[in-house]
PDB file of N, CA and C in Angstrom:
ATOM      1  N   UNK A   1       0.844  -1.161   0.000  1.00  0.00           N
ATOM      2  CA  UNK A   1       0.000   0.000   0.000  1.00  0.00           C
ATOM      3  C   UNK A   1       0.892   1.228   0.000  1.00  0.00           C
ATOM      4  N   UNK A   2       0.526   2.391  -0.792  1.00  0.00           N
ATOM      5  CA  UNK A   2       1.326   3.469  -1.262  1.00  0.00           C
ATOM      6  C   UNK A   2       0.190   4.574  -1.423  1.00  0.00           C
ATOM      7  N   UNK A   3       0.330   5.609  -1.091  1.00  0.00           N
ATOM      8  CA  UNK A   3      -0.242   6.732  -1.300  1.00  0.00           C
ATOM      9  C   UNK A   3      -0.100   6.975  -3.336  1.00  0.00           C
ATOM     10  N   UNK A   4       0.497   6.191  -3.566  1.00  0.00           N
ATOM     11  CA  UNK A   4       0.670   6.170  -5.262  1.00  0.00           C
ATOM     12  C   UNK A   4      -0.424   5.291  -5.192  1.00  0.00           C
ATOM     13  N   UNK A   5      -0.408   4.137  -4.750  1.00  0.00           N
ATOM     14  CA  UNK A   5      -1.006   2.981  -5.018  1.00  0.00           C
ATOM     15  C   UNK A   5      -2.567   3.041  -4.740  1.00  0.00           C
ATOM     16  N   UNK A   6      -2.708   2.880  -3.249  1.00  0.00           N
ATOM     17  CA  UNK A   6      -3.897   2.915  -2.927  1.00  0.00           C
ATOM     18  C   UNK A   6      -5.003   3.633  -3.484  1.00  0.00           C
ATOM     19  N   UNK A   7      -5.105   5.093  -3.650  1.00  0.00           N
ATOM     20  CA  UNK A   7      -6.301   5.295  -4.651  1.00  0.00           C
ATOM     21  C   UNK A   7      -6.710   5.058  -5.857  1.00  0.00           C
ATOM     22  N   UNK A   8      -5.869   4.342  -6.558  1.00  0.00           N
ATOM     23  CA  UNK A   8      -7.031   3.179  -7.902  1.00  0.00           C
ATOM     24  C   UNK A   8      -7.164   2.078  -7.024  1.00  0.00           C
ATOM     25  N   UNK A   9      -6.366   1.229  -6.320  1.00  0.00           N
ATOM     26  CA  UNK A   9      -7.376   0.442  -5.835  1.00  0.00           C
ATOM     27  C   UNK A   9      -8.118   0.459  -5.078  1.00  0.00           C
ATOM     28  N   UNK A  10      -8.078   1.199  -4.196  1.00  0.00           N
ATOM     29  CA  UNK A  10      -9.647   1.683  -3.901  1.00  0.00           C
ATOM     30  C   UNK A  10     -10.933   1.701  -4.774  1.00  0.00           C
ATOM     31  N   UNK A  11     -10.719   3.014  -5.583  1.00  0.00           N
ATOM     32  CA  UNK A  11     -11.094   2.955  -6.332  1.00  0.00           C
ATOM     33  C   UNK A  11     -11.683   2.191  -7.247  1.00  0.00           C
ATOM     34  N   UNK A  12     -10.809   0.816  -7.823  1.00  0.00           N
ATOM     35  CA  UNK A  12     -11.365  -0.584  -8.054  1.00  0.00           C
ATOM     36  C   UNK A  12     -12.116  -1.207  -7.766  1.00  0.00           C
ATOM     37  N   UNK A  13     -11.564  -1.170  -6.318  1.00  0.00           N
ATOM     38  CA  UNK A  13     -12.395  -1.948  -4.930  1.00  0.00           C
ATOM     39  C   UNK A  13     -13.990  -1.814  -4.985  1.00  0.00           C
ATOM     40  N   UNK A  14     -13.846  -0.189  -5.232  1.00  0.00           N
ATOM     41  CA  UNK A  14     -15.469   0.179  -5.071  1.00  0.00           C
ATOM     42  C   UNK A  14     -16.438   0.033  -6.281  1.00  0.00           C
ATOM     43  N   UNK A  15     -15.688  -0.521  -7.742  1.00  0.00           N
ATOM     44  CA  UNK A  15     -16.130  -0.508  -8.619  1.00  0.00           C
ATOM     45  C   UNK A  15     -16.634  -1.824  -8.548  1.00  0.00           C
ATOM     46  N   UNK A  16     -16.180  -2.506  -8.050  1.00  0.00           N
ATOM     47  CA  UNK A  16     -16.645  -4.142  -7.796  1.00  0.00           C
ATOM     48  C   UNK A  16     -17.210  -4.307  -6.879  1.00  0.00           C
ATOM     49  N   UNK A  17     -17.285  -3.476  -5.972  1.00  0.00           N
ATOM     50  CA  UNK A  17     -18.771  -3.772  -4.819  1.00  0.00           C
ATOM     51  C   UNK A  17     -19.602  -3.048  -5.789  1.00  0.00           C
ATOM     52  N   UNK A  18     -19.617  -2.150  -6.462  1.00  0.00           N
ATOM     53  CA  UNK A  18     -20.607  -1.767  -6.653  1.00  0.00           C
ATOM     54  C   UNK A  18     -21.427  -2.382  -7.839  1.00  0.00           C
ATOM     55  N   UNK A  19     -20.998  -3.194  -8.338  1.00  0.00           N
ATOM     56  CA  UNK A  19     -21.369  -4.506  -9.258  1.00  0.00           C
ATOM     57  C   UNK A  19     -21.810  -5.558  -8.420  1.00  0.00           C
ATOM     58  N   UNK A  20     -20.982  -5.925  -7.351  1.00  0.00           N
ATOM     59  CA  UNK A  20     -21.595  -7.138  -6.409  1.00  0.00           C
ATOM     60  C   UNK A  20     -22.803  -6.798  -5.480  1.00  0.00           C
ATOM     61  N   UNK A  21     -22.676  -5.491  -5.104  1.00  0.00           N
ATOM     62  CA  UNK A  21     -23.932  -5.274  -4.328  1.00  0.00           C
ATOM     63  C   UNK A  21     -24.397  -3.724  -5.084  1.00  0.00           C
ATOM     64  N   UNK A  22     -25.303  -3.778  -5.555  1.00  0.00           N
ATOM     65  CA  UNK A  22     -25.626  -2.810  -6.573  1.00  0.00           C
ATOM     66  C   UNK A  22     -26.730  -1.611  -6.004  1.00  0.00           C
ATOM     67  N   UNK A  23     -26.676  -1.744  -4.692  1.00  0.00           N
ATOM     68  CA  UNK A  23     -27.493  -1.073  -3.830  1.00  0.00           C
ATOM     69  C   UNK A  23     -26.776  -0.671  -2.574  1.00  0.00           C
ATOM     70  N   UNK A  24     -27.236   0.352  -1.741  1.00  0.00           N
ATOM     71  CA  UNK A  24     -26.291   0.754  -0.512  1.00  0.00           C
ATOM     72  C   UNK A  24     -26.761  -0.061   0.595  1.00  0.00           C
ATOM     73  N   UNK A  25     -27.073  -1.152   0.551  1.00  0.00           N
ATOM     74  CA  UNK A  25     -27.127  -1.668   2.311  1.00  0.00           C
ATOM     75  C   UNK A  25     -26.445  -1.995   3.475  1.00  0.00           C
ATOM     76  N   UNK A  26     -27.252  -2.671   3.816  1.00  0.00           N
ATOM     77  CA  UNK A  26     -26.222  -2.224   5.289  1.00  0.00           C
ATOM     78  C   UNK A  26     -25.063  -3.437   5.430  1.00  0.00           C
ATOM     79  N   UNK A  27     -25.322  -4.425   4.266  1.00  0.00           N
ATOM     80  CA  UNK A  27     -24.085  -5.021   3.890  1.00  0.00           C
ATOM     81  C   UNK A  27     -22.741  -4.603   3.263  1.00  0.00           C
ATOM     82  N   UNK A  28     -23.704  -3.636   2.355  1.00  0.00           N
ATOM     83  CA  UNK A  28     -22.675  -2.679   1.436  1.00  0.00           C
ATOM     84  C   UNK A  28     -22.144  -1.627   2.687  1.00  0.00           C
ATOM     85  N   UNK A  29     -22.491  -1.101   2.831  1.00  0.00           N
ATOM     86  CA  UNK A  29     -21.832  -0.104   4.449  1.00  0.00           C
ATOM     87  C   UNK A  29     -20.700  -0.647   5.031  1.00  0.00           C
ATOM     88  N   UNK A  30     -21.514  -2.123   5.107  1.00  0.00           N
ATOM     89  CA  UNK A  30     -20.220  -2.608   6.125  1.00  0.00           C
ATOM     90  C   UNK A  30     -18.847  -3.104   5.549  1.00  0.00           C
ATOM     91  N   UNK A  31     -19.503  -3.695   4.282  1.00  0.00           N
ATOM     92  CA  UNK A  31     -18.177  -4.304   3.629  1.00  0.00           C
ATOM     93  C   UNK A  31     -17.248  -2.811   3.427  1.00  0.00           C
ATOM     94  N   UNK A  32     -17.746  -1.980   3.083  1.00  0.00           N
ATOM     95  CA  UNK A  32     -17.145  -0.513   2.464  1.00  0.00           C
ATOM     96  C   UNK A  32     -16.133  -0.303   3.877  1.00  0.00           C
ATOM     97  N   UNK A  33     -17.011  -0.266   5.130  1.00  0.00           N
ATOM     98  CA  UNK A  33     -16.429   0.501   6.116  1.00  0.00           C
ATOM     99  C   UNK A  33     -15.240  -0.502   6.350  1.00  0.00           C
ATOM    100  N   UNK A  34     -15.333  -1.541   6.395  1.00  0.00           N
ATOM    101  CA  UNK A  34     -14.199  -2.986   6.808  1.00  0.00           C
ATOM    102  C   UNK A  34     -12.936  -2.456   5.782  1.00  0.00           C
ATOM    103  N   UNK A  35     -13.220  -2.397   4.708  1.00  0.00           N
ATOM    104  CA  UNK A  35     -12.464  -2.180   3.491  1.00  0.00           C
ATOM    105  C   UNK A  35     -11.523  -0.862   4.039  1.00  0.00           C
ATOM    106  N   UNK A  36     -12.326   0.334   4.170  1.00  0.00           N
ATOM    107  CA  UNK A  36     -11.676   1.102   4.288  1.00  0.00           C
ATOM    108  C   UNK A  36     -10.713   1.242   5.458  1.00  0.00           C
ATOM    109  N   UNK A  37     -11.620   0.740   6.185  1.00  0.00           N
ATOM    110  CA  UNK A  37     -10.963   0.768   7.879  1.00  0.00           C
ATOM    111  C   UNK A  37      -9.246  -0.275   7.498  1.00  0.00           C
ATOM    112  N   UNK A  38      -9.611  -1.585   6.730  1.00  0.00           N
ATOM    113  CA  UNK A  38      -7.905  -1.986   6.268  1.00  0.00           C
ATOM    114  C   UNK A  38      -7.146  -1.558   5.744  1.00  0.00           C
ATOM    115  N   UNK A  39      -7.644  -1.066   4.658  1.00  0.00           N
ATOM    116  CA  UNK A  39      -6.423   0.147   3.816  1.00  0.00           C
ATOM    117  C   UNK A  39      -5.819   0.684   4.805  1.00  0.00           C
ATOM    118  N   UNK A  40      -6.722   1.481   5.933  1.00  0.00           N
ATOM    119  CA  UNK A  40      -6.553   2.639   6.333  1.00  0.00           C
ATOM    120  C   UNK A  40      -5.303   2.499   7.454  1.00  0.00           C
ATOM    121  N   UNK A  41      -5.610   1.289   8.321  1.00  0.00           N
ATOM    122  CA  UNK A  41      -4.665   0.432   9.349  1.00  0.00           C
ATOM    123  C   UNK A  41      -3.554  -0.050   8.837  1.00  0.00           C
ATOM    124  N   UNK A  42      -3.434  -0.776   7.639  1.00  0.00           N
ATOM    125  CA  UNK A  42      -2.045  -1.091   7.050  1.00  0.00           C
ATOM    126  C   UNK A  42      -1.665   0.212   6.588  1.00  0.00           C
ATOM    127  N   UNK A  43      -1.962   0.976   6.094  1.00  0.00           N
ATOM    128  CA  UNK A  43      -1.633   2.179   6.013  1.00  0.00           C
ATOM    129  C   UNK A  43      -0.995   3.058   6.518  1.00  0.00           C
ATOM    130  N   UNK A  44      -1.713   3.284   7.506  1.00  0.00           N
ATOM    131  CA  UNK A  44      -1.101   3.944   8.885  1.00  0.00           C
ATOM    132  C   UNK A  44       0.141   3.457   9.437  1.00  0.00           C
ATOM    133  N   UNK A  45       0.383   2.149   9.209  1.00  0.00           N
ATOM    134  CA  UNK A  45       0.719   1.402  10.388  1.00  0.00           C
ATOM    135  C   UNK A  45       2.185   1.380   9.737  1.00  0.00           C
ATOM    136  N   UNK A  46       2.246   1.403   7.690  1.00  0.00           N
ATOM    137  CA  UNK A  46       3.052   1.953   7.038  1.00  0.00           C
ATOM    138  C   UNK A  46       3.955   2.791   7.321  1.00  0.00           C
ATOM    139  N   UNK A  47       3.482   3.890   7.507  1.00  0.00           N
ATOM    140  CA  UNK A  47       3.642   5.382   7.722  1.00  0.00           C
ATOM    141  C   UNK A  47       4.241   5.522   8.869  1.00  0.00           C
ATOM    142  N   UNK A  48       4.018   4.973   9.966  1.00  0.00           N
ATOM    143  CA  UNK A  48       4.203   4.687  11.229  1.00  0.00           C
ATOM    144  C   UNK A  48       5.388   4.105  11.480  1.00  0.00           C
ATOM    145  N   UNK A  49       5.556   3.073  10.468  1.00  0.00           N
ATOM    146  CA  UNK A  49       6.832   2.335  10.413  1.00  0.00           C
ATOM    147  C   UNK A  49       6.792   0.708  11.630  1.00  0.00           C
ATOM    148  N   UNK A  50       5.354   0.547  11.843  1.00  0.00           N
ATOM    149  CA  UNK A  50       5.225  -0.497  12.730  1.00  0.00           C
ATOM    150  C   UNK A  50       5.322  -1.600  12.615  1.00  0.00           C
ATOM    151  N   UNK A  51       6.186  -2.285  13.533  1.00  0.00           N
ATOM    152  CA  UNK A  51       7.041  -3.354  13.135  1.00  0.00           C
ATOM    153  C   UNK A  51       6.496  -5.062  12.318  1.00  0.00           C
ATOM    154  N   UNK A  52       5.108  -4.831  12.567  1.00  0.00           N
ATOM    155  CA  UNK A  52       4.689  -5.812  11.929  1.00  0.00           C
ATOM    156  C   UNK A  52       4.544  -5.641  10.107  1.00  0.00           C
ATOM    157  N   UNK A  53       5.228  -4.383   9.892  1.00  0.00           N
ATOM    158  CA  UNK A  53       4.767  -3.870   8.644  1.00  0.00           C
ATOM    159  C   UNK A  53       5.649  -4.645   7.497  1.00  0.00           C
ATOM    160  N   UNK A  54       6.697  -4.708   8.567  1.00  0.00           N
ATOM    161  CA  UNK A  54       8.345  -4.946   7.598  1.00  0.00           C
ATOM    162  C   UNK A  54       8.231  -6.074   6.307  1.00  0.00           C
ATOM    163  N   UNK A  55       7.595  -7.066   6.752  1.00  0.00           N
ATOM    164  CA  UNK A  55       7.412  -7.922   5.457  1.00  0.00           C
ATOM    165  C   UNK A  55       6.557  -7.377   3.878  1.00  0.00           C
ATOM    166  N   UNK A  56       5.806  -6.329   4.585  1.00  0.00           N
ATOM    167  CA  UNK A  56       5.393  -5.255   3.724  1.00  0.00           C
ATOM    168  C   UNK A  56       6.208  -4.580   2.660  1.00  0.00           C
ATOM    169  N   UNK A  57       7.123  -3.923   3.910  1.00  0.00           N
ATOM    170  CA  UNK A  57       7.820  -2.819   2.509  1.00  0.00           C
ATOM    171  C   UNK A  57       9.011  -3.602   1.871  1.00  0.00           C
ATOM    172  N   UNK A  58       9.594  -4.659   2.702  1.00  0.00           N
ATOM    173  CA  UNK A  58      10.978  -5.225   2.243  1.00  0.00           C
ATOM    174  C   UNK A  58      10.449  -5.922   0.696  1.00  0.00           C
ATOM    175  N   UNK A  59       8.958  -6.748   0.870  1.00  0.00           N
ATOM    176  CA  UNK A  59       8.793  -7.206  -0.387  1.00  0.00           C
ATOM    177  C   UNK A  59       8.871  -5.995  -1.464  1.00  0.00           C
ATOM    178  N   UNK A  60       8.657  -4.515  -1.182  1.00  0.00           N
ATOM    179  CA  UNK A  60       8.124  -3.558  -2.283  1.00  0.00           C
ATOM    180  C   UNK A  60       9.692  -3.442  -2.792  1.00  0.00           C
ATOM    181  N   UNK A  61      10.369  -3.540  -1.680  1.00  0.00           N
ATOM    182  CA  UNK A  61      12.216  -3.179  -1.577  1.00  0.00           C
ATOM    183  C   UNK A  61      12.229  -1.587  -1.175  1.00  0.00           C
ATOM    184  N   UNK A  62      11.275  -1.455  -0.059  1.00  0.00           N
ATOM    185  CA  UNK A  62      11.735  -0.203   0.261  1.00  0.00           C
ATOM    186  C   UNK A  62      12.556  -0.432   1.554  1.00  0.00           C
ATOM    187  N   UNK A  63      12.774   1.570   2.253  1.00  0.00           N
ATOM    188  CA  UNK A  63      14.213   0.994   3.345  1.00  0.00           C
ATOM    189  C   UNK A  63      13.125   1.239   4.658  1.00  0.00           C
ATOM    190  N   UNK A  64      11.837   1.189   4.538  1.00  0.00           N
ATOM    191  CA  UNK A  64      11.053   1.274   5.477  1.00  0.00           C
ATOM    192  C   UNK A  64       9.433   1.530   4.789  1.00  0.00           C
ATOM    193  N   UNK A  65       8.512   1.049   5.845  1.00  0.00           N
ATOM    194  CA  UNK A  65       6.867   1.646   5.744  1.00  0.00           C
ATOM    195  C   UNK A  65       7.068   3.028   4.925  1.00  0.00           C
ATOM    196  N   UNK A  66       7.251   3.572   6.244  1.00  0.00           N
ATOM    197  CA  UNK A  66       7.343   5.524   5.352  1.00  0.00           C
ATOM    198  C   UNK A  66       7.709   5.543   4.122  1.00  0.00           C
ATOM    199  N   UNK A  67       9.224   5.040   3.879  1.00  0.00           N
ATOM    200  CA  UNK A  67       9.745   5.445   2.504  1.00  0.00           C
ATOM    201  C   UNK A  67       8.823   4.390   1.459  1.00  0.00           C
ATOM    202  N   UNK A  68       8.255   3.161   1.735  1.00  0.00           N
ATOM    203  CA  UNK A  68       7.289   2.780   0.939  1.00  0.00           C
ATOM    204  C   UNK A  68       5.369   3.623   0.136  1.00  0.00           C
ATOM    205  N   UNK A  69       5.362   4.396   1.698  1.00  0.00           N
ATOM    206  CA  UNK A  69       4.346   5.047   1.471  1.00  0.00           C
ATOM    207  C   UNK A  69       4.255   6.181   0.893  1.00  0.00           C
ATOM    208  N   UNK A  70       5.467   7.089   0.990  1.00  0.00           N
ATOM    209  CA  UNK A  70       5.849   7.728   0.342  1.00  0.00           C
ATOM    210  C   UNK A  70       6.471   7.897  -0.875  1.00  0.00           C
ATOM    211  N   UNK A  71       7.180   7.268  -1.358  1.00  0.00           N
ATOM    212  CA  UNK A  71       8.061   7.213  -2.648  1.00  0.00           C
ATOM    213  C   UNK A  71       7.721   5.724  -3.323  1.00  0.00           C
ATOM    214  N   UNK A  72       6.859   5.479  -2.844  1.00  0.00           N
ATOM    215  CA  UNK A  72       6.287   3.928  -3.865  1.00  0.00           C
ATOM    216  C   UNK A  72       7.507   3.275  -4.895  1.00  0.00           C
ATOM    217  N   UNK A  73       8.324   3.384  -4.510  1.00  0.00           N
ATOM    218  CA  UNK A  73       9.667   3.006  -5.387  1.00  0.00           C
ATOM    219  C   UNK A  73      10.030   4.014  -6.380  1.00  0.00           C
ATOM    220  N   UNK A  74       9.316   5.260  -6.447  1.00  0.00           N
ATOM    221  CA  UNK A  74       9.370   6.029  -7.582  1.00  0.00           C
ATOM    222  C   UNK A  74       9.689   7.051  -7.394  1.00  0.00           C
ATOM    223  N   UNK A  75       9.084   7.875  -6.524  1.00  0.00           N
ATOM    224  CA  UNK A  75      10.210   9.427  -5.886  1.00  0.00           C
ATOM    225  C   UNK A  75      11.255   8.930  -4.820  1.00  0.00           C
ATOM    226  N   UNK A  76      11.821  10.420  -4.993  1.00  0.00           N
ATOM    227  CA  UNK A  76      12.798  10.360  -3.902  1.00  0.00           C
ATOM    228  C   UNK A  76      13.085  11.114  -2.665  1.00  0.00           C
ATOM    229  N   UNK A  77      11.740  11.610  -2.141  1.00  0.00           N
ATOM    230  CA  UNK A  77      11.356  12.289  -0.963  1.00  0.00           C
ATOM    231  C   UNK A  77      12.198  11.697   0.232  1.00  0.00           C
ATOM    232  N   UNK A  78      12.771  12.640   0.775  1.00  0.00           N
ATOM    233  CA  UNK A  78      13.479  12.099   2.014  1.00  0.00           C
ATOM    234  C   UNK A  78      12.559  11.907   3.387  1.00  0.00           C
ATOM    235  N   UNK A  79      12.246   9.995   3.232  1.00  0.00           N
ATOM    236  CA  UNK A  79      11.484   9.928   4.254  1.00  0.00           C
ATOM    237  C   UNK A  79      11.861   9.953   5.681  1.00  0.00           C
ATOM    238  N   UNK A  80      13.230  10.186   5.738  1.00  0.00           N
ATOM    239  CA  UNK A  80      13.940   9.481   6.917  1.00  0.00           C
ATOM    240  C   UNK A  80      13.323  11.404   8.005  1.00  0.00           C
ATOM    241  N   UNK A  81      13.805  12.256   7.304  1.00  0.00           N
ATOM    242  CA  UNK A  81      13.494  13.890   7.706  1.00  0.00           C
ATOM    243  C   UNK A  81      11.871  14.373   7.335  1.00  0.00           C
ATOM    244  N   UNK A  82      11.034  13.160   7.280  1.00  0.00           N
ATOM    245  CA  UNK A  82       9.648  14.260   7.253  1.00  0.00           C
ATOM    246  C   UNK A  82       9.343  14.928   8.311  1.00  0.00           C
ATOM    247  N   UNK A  83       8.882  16.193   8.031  1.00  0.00           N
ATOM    248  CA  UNK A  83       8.521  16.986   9.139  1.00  0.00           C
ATOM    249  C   UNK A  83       6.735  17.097   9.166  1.00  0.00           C
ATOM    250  N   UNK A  84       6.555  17.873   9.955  1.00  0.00           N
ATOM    251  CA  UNK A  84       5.009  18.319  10.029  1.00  0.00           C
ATOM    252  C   UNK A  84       4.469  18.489   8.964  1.00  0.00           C
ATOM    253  N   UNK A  85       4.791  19.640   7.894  1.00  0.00           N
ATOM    254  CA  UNK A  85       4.136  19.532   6.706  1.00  0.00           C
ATOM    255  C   UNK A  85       3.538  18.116   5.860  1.00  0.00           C
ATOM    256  N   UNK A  86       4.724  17.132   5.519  1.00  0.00           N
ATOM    257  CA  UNK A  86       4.530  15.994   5.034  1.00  0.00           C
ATOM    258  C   UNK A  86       3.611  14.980   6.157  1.00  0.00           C
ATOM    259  N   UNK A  87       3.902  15.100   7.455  1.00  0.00           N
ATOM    260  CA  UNK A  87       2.817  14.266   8.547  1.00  0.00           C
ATOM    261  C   UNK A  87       0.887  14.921   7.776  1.00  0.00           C
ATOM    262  N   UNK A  88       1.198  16.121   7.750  1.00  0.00           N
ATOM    263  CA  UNK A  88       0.204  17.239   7.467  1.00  0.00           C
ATOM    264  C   UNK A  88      -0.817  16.658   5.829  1.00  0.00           C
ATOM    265  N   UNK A  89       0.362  16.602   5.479  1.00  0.00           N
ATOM    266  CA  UNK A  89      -0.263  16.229   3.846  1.00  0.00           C
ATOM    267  C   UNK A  89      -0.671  14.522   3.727  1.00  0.00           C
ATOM    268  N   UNK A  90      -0.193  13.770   4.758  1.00  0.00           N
ATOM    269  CA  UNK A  90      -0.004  12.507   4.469  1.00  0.00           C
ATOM    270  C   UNK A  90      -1.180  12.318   5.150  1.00  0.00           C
ATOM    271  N   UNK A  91      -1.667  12.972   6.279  1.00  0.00           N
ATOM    272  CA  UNK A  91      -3.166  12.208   7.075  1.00  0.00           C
ATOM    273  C   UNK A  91      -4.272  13.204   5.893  1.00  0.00           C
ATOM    274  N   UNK A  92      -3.802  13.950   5.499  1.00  0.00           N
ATOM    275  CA  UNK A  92      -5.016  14.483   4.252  1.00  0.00           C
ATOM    276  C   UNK A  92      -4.908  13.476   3.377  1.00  0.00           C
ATOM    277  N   UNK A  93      -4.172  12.926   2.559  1.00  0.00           N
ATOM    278  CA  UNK A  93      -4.624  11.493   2.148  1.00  0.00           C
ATOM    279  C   UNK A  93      -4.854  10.573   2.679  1.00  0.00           C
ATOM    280  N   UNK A  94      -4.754  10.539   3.882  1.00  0.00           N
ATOM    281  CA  UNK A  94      -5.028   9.079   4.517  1.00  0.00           C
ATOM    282  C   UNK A  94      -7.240   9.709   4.555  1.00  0.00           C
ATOM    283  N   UNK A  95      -6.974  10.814   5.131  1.00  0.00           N
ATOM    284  CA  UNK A  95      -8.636  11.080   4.741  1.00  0.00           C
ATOM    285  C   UNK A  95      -9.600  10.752   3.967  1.00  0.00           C
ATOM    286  N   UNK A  96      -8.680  10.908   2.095  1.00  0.00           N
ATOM    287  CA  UNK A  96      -9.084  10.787   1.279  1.00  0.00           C
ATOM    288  C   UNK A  96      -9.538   9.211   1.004  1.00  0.00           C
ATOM    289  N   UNK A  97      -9.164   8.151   1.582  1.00  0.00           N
ATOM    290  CA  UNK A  97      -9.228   7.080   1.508  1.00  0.00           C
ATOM    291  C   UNK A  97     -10.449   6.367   1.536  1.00  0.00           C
ATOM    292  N   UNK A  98     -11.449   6.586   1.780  1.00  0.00           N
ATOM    293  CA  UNK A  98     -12.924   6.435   2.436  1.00  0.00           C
ATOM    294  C   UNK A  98     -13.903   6.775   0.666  1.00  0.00           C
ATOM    295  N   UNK A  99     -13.397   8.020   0.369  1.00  0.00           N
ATOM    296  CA  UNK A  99     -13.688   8.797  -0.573  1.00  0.00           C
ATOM    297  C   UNK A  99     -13.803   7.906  -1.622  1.00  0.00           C
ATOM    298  N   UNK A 100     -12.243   7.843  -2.048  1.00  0.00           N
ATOM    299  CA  UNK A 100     -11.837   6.129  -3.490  1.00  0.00           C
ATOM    300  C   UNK A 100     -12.894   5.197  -3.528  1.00  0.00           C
ATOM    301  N   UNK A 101     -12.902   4.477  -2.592  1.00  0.00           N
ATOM    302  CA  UNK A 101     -13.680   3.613  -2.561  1.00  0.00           C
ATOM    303  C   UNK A 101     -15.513   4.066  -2.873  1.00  0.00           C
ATOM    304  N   UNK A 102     -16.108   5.029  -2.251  1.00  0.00           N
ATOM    305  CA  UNK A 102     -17.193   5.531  -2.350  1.00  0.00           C
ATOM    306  C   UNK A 102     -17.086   5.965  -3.835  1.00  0.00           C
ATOM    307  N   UNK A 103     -16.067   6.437  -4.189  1.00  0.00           N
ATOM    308  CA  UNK A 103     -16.159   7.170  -5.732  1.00  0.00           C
ATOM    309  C   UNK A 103     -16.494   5.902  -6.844  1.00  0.00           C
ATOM    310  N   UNK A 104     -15.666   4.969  -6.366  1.00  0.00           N
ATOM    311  CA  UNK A 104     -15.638   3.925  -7.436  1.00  0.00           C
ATOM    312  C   UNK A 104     -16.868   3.009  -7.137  1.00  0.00           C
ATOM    313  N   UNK A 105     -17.415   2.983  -6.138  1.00  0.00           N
ATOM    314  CA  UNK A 105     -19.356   2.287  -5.609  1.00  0.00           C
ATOM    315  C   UNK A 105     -20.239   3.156  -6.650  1.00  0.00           C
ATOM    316  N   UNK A 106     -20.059   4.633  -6.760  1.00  0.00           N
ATOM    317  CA  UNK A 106     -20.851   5.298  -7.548  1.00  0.00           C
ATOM    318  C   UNK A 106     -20.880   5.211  -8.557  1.00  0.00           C
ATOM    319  N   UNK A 107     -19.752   5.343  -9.082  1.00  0.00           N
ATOM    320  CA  UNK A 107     -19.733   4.734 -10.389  1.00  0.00           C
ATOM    321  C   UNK A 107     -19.715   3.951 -10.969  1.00  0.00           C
ATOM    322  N   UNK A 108     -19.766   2.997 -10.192  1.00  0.00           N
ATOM    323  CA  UNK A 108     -20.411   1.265 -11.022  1.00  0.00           C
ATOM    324  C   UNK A 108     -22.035   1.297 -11.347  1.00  0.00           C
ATOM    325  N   UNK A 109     -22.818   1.741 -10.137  1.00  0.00           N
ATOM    326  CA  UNK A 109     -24.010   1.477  -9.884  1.00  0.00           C
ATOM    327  C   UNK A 109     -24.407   2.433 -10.494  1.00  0.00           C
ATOM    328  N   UNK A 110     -23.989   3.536 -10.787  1.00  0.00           N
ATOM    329  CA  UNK A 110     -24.401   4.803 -12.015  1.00  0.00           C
ATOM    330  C   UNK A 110     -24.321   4.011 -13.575  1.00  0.00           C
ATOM    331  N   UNK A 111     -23.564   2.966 -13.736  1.00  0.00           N
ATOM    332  CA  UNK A 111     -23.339   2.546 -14.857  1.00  0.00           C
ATOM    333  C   UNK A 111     -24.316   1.554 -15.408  1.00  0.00           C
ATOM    334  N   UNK A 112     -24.821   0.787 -14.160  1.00  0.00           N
ATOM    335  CA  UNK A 112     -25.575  -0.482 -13.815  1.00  0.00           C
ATOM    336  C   UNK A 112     -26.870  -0.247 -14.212  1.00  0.00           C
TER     337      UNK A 112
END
């Protein structure tokens, strides 16, 4: 999971509930909220650098969670020195996360 990564699949995610359950119930709620609530925990937990993460980023080949969540193998943001700003910008996407998924529910069932 990568702040690169995660919003198409989210996004995905929600395009295929919203084909599998083609209505908002309270199944759809929950699967959505479960969904998001995991992104959101491996995510965090990324970012965080928490130690259960490590099999995580070593498979991506990053030198940690952070620098995985951040530089998805592709920039070169110095994760080791983030300061407040980047903490700042990084829980505004972690916000956005809820969103992906809802975006991509709508637009299946708009299609349907």
């Amino acid at each position: 999971m990568s702040f690169l990564i995660d919003p198409p699949w989210l996004y995905a995610t929600g395009r295929v509930y919203g084909r599998l359950l083609p209505e908002r119930t309270p199944a759809a709620r929950a699967l959505h909220t479960a969904t998001a609530g995991a992104f959101l925990a491996t995510s965090i937990s990324l970012y965080l650098d928490r130690p259960w993460t490590r099999p995580i980023w070593r498979a991506c080949r990053a030198e940690s969670g952070r620098d995985w969540m951040l530089n998805s193998g592709v920039f070169g943001f110095d994760h080791r020195r983030a300061g407040a700003r980047a903490h700042a910008i990084s829980a505004l996407l972690f916000a956005t996360y809820p969103w992906w998924l809802l975006l991509g529910e709508r637009a299946q069932r708009r299609k349907s």
